[in-house]
C-alpha atoms as a PDB file:
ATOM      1  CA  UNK A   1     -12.227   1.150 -10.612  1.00  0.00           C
ATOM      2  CA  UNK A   2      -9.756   3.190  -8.357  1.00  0.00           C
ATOM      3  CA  UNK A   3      -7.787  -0.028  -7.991  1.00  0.00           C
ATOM      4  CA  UNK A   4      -7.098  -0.109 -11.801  1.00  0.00           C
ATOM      5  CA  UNK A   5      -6.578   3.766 -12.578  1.00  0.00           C
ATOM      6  CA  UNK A   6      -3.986   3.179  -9.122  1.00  0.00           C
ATOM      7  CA  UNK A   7      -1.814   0.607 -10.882  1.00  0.00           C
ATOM      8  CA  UNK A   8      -2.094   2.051 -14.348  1.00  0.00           C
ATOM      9  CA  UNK A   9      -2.870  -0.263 -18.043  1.00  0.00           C
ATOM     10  CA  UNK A  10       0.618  -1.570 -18.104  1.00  0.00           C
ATOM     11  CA  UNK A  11       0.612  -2.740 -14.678  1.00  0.00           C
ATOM     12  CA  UNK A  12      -2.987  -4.337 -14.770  1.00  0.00           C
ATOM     13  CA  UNK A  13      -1.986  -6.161 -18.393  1.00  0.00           C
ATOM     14  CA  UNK A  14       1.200  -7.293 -16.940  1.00  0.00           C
ATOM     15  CA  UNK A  15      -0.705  -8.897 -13.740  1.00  0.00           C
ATOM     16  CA  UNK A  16      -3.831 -10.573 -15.817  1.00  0.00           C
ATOM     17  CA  UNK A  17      -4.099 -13.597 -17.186  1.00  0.00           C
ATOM     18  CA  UNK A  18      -6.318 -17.149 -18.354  1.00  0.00           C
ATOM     19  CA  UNK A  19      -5.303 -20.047 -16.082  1.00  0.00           C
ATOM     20  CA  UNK A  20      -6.495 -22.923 -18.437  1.00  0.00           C
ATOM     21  CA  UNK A  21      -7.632 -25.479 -15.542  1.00  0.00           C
ATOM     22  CA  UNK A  22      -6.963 -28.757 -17.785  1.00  0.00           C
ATOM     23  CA  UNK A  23      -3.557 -27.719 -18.638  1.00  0.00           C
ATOM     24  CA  UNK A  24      -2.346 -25.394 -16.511  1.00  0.00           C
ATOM     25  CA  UNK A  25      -0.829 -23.057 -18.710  1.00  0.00           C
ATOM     26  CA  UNK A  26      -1.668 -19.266 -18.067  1.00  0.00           C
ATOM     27  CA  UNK A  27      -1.872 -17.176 -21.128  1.00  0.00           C
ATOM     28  CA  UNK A  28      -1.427 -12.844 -20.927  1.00  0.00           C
ATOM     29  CA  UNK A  29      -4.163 -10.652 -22.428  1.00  0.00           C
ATOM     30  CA  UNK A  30      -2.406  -9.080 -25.640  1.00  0.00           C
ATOM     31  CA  UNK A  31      -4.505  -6.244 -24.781  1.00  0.00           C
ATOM     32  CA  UNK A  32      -5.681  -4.086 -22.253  1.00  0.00           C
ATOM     33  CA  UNK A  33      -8.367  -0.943 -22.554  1.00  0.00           C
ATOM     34  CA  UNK A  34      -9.183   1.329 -20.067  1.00  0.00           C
ATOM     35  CA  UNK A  35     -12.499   3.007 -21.214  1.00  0.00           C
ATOM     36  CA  UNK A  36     -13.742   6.455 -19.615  1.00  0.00           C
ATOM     37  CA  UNK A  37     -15.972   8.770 -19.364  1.00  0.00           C
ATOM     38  CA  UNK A  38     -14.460  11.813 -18.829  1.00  0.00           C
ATOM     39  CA  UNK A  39     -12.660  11.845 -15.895  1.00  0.00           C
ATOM     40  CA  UNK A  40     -13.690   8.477 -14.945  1.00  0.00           C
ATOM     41  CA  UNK A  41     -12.591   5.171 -15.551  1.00  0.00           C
ATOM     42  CA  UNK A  42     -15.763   3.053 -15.737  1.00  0.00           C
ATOM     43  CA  UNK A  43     -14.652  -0.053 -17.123  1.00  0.00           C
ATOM     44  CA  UNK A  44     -11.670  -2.021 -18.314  1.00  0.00           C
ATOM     45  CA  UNK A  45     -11.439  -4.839 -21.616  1.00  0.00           C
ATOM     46  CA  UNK A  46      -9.547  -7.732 -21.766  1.00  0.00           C
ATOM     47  CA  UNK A  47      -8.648  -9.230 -24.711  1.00  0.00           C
ATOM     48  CA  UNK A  48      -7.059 -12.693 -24.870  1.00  0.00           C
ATOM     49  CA  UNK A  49      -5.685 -14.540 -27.998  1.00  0.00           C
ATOM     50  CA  UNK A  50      -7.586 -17.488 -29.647  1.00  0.00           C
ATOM     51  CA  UNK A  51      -4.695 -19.038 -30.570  1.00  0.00           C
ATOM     52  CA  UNK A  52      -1.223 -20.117 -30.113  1.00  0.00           C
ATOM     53  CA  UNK A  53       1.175 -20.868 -33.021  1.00  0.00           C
ATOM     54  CA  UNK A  54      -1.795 -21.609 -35.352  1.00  0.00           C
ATOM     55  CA  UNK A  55      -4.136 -23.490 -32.767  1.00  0.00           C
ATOM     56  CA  UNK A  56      -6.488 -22.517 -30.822  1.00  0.00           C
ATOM     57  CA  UNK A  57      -5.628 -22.457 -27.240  1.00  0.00           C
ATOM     58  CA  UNK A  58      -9.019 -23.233 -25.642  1.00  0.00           C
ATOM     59  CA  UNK A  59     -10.458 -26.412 -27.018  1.00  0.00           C
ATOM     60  CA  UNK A  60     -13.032 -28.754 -26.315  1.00  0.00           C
ATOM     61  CA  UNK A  61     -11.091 -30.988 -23.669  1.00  0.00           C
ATOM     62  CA  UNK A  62     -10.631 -27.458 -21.529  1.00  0.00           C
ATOM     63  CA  UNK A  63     -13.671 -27.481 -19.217  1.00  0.00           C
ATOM     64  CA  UNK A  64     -13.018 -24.249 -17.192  1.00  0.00           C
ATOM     65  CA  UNK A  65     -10.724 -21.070 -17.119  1.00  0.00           C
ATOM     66  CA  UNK A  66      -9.918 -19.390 -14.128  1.00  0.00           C
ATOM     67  CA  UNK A  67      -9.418 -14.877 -15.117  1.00  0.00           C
ATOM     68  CA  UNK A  68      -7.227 -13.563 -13.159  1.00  0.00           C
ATOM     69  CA  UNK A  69      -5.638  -9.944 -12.081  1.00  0.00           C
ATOM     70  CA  UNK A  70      -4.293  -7.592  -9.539  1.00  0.00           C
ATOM     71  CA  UNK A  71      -5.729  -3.855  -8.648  1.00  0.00           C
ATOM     72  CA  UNK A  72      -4.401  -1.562  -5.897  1.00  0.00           C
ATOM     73  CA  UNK A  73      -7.562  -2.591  -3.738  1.00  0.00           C
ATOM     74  CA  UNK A  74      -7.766  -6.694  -4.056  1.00  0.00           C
ATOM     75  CA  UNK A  75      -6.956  -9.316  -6.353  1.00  0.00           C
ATOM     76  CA  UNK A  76      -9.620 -10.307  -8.734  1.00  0.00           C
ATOM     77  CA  UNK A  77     -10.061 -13.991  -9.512  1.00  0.00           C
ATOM     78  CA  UNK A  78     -13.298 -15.100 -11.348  1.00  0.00           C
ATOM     79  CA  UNK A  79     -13.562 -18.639 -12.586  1.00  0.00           C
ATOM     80  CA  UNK A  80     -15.799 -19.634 -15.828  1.00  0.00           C
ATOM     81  CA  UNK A  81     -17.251 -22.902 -16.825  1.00  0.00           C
ATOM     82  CA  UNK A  82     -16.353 -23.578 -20.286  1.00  0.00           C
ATOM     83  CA  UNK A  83     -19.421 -26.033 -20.873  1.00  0.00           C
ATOM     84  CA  UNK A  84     -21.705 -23.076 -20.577  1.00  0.00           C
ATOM     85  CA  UNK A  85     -20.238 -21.141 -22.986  1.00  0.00           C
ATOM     86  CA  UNK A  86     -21.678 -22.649 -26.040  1.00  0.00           C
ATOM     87  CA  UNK A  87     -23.701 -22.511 -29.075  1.00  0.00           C
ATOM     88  CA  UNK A  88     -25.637 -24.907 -30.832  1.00  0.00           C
ATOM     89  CA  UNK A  89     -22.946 -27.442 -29.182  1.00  0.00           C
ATOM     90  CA  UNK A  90     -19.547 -25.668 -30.249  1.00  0.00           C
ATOM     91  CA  UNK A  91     -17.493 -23.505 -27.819  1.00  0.00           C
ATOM     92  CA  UNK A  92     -18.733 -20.067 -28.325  1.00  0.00           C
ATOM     93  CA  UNK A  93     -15.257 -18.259 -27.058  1.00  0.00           C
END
């Protein structure tokens, strides 16, 4: 977590992003939370919008995402196969 308290919220929100595989496009978390417990920083939330002017920007053609951002300490890249991520058959995003 020293990586992310290093580079501060802004700096990790400005660095992070989707990389939609299909498409190509890379889309900015609209938010960023650094949770603590006291002192510490023990974890870190990203949230990501659903959709772009009115639609959704993951759909069913999209068959992976690829979550990406920088810390002080290394890069963090962590790719996720959309098929998985389901229930009862619909995207469960």
């Amino acid at each position: 977590m020293r990586g992310f308290e290093e580079k501060g919220r802004e700096t990790v929100q400005a660095s992070a992003y989707l990389k939609l595989k299909g498409s190509h496009q890379k889309v900015p978390p609209v938010q960023v939370n650094f949770i603590t417990q006291g002192p510490r920083l023990v974890a870190v939330e990203f949230y990501f919008p659903r959709e772009r002017e009115g639609r959704p920007l993951i759909t069913r053609e999209e068959k992976k995402v690829e979550f990406y951002c920088e810390s002080s300490t290394a890069p963090i890249s962590m790719e996720f196969d959309l098929r998985k991520m389901t229930r009862d058959g619909d995207l469960d995003l």
